[in-house]
Structure formats: structure tokens, C-alpha cells
N, C-alpha and C. Protein backbone atom coordinates (compact mmCIF):
# COMPACT_ATOMS: atom_id res chain seq x y z
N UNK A 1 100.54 66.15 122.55
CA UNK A 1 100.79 67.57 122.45
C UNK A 1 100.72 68.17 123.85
N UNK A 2 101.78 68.83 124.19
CA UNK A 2 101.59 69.76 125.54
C UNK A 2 100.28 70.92 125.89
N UNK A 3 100.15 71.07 126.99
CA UNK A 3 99.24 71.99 127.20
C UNK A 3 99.98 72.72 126.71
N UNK A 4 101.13 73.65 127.33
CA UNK A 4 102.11 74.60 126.58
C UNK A 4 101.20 74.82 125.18
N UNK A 5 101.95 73.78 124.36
CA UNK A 5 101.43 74.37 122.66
C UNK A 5 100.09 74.40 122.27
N UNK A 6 98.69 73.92 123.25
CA UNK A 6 97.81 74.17 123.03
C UNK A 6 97.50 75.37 123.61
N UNK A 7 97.67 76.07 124.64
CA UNK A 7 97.58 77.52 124.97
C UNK A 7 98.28 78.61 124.45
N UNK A 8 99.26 78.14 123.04
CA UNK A 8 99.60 79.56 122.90
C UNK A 8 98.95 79.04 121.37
N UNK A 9 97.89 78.33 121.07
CA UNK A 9 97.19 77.93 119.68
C UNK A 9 98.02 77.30 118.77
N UNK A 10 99.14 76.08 119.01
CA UNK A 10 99.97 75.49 118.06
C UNK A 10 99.17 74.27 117.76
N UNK A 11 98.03 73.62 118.53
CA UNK A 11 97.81 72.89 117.92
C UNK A 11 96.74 72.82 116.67
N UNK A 12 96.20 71.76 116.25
CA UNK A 12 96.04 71.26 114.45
C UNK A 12 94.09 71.96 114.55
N UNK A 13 93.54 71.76 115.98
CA UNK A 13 92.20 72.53 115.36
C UNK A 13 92.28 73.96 115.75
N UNK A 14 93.21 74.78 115.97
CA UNK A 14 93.31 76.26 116.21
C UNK A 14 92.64 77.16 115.56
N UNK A 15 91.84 77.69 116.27
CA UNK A 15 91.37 78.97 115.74
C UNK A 15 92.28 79.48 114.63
N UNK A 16 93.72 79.91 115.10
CA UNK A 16 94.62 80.53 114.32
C UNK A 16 95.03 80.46 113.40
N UNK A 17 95.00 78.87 112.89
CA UNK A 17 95.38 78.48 111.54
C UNK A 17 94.94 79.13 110.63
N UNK A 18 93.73 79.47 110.37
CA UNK A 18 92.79 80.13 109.44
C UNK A 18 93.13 81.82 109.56
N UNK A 19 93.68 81.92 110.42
CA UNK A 19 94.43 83.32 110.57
C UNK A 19 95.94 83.71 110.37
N UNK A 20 96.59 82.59 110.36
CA UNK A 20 97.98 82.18 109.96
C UNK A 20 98.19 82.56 108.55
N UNK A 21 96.94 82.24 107.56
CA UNK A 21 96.97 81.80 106.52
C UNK A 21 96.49 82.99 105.85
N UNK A 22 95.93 83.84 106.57
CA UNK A 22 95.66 85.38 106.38
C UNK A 22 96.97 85.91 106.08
N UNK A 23 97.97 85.92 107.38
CA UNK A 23 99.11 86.90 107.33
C UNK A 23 99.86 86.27 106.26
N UNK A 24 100.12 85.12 106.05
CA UNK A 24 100.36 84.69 104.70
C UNK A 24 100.07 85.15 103.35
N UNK A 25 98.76 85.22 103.13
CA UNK A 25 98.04 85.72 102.38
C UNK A 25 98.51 87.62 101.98
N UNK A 26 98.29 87.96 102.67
CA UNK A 26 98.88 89.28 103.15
C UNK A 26 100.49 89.52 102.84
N UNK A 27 101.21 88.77 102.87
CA UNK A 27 102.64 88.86 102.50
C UNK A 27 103.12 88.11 101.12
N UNK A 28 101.52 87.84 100.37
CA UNK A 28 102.19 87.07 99.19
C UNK A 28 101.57 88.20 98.52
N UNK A 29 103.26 89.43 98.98
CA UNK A 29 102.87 90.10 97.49
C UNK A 29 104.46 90.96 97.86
N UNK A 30 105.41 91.40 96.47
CA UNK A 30 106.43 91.57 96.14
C UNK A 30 106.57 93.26 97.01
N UNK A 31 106.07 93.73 96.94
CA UNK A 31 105.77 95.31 97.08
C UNK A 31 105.84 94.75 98.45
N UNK A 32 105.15 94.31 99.20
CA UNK A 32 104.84 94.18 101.02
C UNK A 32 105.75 93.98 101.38
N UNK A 33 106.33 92.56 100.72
CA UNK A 33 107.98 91.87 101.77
C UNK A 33 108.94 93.66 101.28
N UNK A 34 108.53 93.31 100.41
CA UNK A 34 109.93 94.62 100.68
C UNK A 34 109.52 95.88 101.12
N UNK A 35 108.44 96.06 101.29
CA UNK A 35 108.44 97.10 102.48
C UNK A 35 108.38 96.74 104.24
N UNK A 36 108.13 95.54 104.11
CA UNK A 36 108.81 94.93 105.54
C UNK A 36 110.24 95.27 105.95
N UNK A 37 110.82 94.18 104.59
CA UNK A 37 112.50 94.82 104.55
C UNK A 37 112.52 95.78 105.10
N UNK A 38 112.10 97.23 104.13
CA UNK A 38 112.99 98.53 104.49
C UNK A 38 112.61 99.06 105.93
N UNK A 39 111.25 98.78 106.18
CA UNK A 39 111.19 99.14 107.63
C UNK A 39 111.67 98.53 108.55
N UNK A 40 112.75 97.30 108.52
CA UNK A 40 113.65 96.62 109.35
C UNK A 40 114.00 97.85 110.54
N UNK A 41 114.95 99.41 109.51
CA UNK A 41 115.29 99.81 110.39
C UNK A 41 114.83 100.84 110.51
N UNK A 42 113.72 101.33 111.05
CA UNK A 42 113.07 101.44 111.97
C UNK A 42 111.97 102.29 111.16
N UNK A 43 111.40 103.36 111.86
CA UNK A 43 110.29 103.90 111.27
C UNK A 43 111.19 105.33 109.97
N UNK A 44 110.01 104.72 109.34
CA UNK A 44 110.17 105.70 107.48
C UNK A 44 109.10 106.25 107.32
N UNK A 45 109.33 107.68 106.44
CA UNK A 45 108.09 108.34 105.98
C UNK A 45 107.81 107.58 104.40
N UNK A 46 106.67 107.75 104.31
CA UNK A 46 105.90 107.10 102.75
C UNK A 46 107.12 107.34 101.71
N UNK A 47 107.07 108.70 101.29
CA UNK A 47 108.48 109.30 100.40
C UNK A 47 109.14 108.09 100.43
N UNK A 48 110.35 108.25 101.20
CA UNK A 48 111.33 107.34 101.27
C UNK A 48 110.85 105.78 100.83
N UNK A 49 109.66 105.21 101.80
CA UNK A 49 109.37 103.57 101.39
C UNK A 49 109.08 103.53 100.34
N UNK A 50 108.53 104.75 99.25
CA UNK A 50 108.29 104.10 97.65
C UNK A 50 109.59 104.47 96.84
N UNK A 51 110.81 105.30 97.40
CA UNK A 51 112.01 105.77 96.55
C UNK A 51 113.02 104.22 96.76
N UNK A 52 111.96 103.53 98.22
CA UNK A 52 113.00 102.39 98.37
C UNK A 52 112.66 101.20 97.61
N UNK A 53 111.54 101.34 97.43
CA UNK A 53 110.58 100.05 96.72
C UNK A 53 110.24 100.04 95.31
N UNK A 54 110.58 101.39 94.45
CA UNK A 54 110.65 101.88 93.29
C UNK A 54 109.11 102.13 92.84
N UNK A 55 107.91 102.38 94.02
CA UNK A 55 106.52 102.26 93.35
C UNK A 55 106.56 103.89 93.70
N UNK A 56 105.12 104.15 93.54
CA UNK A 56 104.81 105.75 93.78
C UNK A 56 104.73 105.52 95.15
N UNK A 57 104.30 106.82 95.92
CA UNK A 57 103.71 106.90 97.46
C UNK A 57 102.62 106.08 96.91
N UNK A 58 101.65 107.02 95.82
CA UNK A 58 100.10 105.98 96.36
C UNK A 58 99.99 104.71 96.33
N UNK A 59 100.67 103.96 95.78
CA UNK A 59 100.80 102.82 95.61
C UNK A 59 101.38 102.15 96.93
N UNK A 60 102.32 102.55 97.25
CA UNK A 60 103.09 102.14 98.40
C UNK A 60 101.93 102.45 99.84
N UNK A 61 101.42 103.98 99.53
CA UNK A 61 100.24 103.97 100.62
C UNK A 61 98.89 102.93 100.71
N UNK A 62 98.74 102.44 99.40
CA UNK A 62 97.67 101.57 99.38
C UNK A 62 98.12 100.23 100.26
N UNK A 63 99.58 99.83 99.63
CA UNK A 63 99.86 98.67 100.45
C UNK A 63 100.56 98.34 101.70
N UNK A 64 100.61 100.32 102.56
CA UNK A 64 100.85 99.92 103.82
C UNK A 64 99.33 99.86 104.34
N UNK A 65 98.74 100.46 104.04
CA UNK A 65 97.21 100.43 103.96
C UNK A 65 96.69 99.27 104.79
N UNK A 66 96.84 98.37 103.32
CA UNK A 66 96.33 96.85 104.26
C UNK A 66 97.36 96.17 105.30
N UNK A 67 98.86 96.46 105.30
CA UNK A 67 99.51 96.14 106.41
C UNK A 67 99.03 96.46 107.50
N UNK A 68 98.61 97.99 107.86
CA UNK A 68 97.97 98.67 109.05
C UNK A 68 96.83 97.29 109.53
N UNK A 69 96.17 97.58 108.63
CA UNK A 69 94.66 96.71 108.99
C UNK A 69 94.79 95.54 109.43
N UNK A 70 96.14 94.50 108.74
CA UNK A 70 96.56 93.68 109.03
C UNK A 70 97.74 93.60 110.76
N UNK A 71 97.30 94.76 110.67
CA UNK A 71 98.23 95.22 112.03
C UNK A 71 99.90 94.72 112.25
N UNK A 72 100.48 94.69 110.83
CA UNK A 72 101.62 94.55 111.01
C UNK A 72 102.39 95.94 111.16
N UNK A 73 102.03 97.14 110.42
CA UNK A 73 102.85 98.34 110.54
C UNK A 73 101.48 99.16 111.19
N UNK A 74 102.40 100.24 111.64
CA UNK A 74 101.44 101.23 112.57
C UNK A 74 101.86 102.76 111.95
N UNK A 75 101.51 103.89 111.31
CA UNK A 75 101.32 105.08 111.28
C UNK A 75 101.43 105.65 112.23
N UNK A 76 102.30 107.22 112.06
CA UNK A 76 102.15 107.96 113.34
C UNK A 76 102.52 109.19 112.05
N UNK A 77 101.45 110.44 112.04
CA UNK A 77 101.54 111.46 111.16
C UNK A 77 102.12 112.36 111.68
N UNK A 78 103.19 113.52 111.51
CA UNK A 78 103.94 114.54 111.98
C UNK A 78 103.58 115.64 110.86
N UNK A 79 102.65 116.44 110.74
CA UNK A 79 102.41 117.42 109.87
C UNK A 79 101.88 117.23 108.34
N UNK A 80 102.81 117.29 107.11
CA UNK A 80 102.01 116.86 106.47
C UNK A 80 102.41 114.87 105.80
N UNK A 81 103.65 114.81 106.56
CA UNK A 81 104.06 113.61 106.25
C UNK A 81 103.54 112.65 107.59
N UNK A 82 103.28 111.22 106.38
CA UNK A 82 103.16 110.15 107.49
C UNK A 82 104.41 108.98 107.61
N UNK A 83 104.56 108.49 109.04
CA UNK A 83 105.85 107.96 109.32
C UNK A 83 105.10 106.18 109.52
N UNK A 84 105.82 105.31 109.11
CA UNK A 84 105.43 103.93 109.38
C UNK A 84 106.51 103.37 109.78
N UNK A 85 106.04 102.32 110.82
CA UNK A 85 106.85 101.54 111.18
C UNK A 85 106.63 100.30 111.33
N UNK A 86 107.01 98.74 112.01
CA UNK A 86 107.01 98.04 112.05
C UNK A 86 106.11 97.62 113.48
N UNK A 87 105.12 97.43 113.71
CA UNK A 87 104.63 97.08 114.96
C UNK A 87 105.10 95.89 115.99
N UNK A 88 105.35 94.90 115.29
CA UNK A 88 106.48 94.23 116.49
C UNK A 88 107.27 93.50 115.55
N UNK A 89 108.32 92.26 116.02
CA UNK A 89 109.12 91.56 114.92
C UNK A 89 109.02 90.74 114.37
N UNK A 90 107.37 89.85 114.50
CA UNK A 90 107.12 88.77 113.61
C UNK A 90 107.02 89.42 112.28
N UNK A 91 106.43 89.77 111.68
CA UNK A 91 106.32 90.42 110.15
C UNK A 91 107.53 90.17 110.11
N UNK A 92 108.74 91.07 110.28
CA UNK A 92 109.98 91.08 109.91
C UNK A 92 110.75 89.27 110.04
N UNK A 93 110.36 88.48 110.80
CA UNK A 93 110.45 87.31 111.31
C UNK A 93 110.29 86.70 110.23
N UNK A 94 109.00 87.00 109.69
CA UNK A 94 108.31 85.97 108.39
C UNK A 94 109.00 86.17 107.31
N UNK A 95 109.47 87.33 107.19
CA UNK A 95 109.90 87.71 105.69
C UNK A 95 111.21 87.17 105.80
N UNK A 96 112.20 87.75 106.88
CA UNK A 96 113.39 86.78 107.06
C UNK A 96 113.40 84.92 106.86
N UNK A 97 112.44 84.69 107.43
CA UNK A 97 112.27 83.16 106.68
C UNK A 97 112.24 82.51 105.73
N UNK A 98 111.28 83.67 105.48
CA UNK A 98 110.53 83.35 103.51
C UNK A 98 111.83 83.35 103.15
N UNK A 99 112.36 84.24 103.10
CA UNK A 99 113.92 84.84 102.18
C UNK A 99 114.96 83.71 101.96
N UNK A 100 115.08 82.72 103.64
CA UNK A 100 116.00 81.97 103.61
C UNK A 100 115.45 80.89 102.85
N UNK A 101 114.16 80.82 102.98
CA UNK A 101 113.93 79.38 102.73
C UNK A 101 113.83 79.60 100.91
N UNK A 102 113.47 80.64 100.48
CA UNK A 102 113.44 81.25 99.12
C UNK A 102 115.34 80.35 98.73
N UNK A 103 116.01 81.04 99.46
CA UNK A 103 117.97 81.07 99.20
C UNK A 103 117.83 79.41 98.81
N UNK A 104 117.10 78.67 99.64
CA UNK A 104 117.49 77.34 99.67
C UNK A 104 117.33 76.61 98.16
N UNK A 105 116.50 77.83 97.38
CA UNK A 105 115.59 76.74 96.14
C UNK A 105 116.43 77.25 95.23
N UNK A 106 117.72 78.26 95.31
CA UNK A 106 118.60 78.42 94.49
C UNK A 106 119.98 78.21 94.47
N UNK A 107 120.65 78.28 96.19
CA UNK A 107 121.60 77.63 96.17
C UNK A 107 121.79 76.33 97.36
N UNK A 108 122.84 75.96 97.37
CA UNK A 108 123.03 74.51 97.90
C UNK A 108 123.58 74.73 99.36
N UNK A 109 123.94 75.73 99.42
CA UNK A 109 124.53 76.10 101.12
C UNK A 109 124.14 77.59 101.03
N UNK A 110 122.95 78.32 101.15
CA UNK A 110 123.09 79.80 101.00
C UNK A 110 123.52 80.04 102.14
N UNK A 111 123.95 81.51 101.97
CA UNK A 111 124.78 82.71 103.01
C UNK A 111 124.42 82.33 104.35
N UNK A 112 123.01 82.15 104.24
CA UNK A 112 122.55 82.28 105.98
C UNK A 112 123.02 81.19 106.45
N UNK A 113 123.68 79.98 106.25
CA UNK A 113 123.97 78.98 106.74
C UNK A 113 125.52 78.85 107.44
N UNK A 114 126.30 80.25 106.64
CA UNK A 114 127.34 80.00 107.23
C UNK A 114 128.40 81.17 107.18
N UNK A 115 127.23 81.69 108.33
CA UNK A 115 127.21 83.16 108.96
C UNK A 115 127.07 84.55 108.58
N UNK A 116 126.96 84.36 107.05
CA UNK A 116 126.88 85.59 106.54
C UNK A 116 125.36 85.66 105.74
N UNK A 117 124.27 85.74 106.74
CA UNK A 117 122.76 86.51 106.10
C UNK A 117 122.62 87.48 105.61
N UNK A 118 121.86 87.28 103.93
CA UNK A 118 121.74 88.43 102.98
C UNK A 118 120.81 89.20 103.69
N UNK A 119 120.31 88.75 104.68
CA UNK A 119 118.63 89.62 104.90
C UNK A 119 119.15 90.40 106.43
């Protein structure tokens, strides 16, 4: 194994693994990936992410909630509405993966393979 992949924590006794398995943890839930999705493009107020996700705000606020904490989305409040967004592009990274690798267990060549990605 390279120094390289041991300094950015790729290798097998990493601290990170056990933290890997967090953000994992954290995205195994139906409501989250798809509010990853919708915040693809770019920052949304609550309103909108539960009219997009079909839950209430509170619901949708509970589960940007633990995204925050999880430090994948970040809040920024403008009066009486709050705006969320995406804090950098792994989250969005992961879910794009999940998705393809999801495509693979239903069809035999999905979209993303030949040029046209559903996600």
C-alpha cells in the first residue's frame, strides 16, 4: 500500500472506516437520499424540500437535522425561512453511486453506462 493511500486514511486499520460506516448509516434512509437529490441544485428553503420529498417540513426538518450534525448540509436562515444546502459534493457523490449501483440490480446495461444518467 502507498504512503499516498495511507495519508489520506484508505488503508484497512483507519480510523475512518468506523466513520465511513456512519455516513453510510446516515444515508440508509429514503427521505435523506432524496433530499440529497433535490439539493443537487443548489440551496432550498425547508417548504420546497418537503413539497419535493412529499413529507411535511417537520419531518423533512428532523431529517436535515441529522444531516447538519452529520455535516453533510449546512443552514443559513433569512428571516423567518431556513435555506439548506449541500456542504460539499461527496454526499451528492454517494447518493449518485448508490443510485447507479442500485440501476445495476435491475437492469443489464442501465442509462449511466451509455451516456445517458438518470441521476
Amino acid at each position: 500500500m502507498s504512503e499516498d493511500t495511507k495519508a489520506c486514511g484508505m488503508d484497512l486499520g483507519s480510523p475512518y472506516v468506523e466513520l465511513a460506516v456512519e455516513v453510510f448509516s446516515m444515508l440508509a434512509d429514503a427521505t435523506r437520499v432524496r433530499l440529497i437529490l433535490a439539493l443537487r441544485s443548489g440551496e432550498t428553503p425547508v417548504g420546497e424540500l418537503a413539497e419535493a420529498v412529499g413529507k411535511t417540513p417537520t419531518v423533512v426538518s428532523q431529517h436535515l437535522a441529522k444531516l447538519r450534525l452529520a455535516r453533510m448540509v449546512a443552514a443559513r436562515q433569512e428571516g423567518t425561512r431556513v435555506y439548506y444546502r449541500l456542504v460539499d459534493e461527496h454526499a451528492r457523490q454517494l447518493v449518485t453511486a448508490a443510485i447507479f449501483q442500485a440501476q445495476h440490480s435491475v437492469d443489464e446495461r442501465p442509462a449511466h453506462h451509455h451516456g445517458h444518467p438518470s441521476v
